[in-house]
C-alpha atoms as a PDB file:
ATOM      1  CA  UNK A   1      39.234  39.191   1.950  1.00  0.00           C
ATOM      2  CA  UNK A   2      37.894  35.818   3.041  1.00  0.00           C
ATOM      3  CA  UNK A   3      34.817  33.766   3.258  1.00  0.00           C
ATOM      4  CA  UNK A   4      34.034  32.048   6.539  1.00  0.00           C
ATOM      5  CA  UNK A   5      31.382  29.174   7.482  1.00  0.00           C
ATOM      6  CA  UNK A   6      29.557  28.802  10.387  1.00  0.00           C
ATOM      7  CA  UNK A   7      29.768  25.273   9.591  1.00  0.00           C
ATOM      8  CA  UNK A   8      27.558  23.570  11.862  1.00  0.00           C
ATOM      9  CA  UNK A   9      24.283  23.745  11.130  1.00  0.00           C
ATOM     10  CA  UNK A  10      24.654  25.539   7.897  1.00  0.00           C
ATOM     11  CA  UNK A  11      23.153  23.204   5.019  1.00  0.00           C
ATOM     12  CA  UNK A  12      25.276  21.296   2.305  1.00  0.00           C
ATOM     13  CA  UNK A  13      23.691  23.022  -0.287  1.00  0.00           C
ATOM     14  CA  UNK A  14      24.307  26.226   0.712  1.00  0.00           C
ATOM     15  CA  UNK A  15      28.306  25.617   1.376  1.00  0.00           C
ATOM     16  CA  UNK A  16      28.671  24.298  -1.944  1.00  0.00           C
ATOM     17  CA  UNK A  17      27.315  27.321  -3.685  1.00  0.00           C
ATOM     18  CA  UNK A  18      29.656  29.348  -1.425  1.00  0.00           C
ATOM     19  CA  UNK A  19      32.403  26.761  -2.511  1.00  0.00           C
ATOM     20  CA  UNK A  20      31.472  27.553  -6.420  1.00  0.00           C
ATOM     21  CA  UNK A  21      31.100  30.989  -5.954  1.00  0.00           C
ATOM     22  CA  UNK A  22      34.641  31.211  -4.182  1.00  0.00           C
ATOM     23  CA  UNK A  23      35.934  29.363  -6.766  1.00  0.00           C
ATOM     24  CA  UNK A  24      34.960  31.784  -9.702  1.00  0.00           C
ATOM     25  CA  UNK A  25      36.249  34.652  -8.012  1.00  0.00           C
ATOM     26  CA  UNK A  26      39.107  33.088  -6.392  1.00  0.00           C
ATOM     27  CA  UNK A  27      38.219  33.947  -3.002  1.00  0.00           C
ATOM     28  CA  UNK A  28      39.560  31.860   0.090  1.00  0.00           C
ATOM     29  CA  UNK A  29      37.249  30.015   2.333  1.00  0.00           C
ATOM     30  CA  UNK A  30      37.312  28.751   5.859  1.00  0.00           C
ATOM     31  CA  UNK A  31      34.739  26.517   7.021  1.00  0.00           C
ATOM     32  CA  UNK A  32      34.761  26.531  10.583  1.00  0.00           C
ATOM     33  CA  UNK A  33      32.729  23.819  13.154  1.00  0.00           C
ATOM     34  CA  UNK A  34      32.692  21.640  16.160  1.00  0.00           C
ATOM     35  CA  UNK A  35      33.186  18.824  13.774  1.00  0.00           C
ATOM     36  CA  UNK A  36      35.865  18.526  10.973  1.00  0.00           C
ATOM     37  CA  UNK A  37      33.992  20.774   8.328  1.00  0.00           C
ATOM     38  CA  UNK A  38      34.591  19.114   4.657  1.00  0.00           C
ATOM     39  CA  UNK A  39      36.105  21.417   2.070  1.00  0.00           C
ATOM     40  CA  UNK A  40      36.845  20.729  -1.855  1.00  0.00           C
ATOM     41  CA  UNK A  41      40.749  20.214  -2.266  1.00  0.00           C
ATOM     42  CA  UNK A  42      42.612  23.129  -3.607  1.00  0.00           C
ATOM     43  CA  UNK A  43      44.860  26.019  -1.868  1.00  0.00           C
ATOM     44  CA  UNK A  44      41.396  28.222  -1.784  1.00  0.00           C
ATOM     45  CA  UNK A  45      39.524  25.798   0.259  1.00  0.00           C
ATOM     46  CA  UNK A  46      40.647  25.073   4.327  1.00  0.00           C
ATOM     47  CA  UNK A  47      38.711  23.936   7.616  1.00  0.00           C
ATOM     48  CA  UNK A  48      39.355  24.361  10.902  1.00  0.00           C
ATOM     49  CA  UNK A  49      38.129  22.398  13.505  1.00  0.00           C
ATOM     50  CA  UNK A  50      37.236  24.017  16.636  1.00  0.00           C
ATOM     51  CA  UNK A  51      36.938  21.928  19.997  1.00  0.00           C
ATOM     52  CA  UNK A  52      35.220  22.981  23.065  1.00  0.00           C
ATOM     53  CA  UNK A  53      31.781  24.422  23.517  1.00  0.00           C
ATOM     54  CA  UNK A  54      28.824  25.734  21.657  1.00  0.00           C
ATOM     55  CA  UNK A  55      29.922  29.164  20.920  1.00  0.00           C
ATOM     56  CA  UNK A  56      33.720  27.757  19.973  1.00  0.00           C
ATOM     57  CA  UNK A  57      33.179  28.096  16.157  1.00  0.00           C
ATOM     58  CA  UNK A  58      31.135  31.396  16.793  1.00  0.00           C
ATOM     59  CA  UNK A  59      34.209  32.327  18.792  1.00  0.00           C
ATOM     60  CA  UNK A  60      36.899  31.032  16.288  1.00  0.00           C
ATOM     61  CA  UNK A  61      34.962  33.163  13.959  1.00  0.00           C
ATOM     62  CA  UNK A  62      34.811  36.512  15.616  1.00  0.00           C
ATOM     63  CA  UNK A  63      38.409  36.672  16.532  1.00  0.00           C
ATOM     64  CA  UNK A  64      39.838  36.294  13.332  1.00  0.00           C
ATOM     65  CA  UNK A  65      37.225  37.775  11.306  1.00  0.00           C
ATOM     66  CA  UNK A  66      38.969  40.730   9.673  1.00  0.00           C
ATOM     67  CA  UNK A  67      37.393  44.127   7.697  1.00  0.00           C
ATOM     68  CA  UNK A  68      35.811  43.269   4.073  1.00  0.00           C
ATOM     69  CA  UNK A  69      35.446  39.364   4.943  1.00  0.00           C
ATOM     70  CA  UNK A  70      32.213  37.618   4.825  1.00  0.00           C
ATOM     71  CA  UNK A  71      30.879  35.003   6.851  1.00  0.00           C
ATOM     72  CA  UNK A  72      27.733  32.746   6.235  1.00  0.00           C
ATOM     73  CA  UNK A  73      25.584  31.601   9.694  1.00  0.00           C
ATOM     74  CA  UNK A  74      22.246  32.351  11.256  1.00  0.00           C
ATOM     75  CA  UNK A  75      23.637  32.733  14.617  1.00  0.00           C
ATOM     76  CA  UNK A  76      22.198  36.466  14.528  1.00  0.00           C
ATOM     77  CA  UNK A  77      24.343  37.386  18.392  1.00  0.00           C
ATOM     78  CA  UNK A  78      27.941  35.881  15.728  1.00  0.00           C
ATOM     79  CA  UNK A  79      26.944  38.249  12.792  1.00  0.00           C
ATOM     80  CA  UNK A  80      26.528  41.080  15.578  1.00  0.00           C
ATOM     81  CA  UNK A  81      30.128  40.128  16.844  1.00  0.00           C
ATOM     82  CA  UNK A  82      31.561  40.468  12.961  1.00  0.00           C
ATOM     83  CA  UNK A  83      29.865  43.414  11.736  1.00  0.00           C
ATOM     84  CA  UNK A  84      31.693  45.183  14.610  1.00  0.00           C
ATOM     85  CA  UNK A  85      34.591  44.141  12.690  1.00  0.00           C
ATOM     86  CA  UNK A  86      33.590  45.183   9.348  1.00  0.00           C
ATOM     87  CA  UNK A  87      32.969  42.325   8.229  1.00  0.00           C
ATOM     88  CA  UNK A  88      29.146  41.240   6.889  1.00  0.00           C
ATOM     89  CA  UNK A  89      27.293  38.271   7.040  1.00  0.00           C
ATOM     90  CA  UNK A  90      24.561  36.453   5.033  1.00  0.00           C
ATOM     91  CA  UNK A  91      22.494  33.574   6.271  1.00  0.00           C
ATOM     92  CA  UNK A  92      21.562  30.712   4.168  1.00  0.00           C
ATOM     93  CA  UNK A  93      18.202  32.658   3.536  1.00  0.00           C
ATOM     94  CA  UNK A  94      19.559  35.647   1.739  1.00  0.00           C
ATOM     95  CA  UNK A  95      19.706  37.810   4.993  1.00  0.00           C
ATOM     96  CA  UNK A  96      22.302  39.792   5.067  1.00  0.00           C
ATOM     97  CA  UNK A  97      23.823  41.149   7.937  1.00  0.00           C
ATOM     98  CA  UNK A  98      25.562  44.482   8.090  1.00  0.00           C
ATOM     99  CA  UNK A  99      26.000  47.783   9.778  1.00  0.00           C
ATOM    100  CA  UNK A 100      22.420  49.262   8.790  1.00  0.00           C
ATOM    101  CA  UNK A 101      20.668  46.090   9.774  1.00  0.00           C
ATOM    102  CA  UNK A 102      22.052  44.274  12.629  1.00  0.00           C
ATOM    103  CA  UNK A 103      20.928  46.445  15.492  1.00  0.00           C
ATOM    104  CA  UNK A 104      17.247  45.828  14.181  1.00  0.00           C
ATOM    105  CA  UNK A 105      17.804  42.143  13.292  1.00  0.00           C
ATOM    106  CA  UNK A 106      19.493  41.486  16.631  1.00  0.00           C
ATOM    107  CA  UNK A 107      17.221  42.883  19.011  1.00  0.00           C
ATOM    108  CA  UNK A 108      14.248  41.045  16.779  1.00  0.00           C
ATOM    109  CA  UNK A 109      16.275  37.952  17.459  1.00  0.00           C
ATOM    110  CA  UNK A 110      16.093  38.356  21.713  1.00  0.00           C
ATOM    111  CA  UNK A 111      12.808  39.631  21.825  1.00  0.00           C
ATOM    112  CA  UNK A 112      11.500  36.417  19.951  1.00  0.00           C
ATOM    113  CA  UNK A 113      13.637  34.296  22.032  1.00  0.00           C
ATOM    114  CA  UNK A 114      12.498  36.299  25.691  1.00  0.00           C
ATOM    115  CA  UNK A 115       8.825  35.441  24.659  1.00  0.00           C
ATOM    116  CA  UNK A 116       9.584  31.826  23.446  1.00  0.00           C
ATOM    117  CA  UNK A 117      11.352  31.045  26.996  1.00  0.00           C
ATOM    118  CA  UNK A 118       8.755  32.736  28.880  1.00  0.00           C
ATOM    119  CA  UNK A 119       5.945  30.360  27.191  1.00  0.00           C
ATOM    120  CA  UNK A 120       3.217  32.752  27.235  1.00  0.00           C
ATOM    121  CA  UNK A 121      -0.257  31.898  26.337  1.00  0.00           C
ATOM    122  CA  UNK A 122      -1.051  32.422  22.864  1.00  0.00           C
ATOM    123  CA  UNK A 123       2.739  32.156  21.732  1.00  0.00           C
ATOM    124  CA  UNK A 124       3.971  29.744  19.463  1.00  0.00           C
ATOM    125  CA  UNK A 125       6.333  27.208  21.244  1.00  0.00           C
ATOM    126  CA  UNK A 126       8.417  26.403  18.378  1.00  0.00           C
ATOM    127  CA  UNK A 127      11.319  28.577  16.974  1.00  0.00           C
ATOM    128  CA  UNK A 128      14.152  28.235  14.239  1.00  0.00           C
ATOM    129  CA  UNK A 129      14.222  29.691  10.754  1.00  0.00           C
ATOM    130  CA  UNK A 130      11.764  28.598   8.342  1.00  0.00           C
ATOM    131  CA  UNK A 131      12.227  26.048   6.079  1.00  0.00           C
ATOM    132  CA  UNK A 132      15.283  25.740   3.482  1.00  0.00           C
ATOM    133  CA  UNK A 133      12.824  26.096   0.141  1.00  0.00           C
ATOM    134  CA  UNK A 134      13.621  27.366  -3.478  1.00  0.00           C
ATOM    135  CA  UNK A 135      12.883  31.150  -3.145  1.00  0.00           C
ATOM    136  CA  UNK A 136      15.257  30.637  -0.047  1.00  0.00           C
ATOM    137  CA  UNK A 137      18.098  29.209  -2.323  1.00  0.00           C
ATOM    138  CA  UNK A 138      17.413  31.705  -4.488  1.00  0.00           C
ATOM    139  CA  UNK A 139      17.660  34.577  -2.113  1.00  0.00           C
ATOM    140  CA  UNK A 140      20.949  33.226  -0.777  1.00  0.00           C
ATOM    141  CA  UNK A 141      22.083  32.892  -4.575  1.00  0.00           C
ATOM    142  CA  UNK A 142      21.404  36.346  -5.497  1.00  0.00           C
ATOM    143  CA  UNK A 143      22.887  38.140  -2.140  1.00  0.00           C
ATOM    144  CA  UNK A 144      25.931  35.486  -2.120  1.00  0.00           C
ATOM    145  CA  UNK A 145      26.593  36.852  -6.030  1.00  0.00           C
ATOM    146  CA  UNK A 146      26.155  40.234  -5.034  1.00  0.00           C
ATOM    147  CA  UNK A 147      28.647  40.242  -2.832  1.00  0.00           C
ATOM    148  CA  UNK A 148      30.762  38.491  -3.792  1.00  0.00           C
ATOM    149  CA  UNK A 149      31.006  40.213  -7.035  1.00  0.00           C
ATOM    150  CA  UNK A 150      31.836  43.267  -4.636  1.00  0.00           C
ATOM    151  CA  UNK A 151      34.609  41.496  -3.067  1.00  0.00           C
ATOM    152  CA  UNK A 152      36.388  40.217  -5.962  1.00  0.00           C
ATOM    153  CA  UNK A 153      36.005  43.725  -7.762  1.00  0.00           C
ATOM    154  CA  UNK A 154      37.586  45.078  -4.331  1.00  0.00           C
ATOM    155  CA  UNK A 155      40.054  42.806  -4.599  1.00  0.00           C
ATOM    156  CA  UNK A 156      41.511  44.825  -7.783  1.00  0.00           C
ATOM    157  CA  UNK A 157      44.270  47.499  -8.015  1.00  0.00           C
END
């Protein structure tokens, strides 16, 4: 069982709580991203860097995603891709992404982004998550100890 990264784009804060977390439990992590991700030094800890286009890391990601793993993004379309795997997926505001909750969460995702691109009177032109605030960190605190709790106990004989 692993932890992955969507590195790019994911905040600082919120890869090192998934650093500390993994280090508690002894749990590997791969940060993944167009750019070489930074990881703390230890065997746990290692970062790939993906070159190419946009969806490379999301791509990276999805192949070698395996059953049990976690990964942390907000790319909604790469947690889709994983939790086909087995795998689940948090985003850095305590969503979590799994089997019961994707389908949902994924066709909320296009049908926000078909009425963004099609600019329609009355709709809000902006878009992105909201803002990275306490009850955020929080959220993402509680779900990333959650599971990861689950994983290490999994882990067991």
């Amino acid at each position: 069982m692993r932890i992955w990264i969507d590195n790019d784009g994911c905040p600082a804060l919120v890869r090192d709580m998934v650093f500390a977390a993994a280090r508690r439990r002894s749990l590997p992590v791969t940060a993944v991203g167009n750019s070489q991700p930074r990881v703390p030094a230890g065997d746990l800890f290692s970062a790939v860097r993906v070159p190419g286009g946009f969806d490379a890391a999301d791509d990276h990601i999805a192949e070698n995603v395996s059953d049990g793993d976690l990964v942390i993004t907000s790319d909604v379309p790469l947690a889709s891709r994983i939790v086909a795997k087995g795998a689940i997926g948090l985003n850095p505001h305590g969503t979590i992404f799994n089997a019961a909750s994707i389908g949902d969460q994924l066709a909320t995702r296009n049908l926000m982004q078909e009425l963004r691109s099609g600019n329609m009177t009355g709709m809000p032109s902006g878009g992105g998550p909201p803002p990275f605030d306490d009850r955020a960190k929080k959220r993402f605190a509680d779900a990333l100890d959650r599971i990861v709790t689950k994983m290490a106990s999994d882990r067991r004989p």
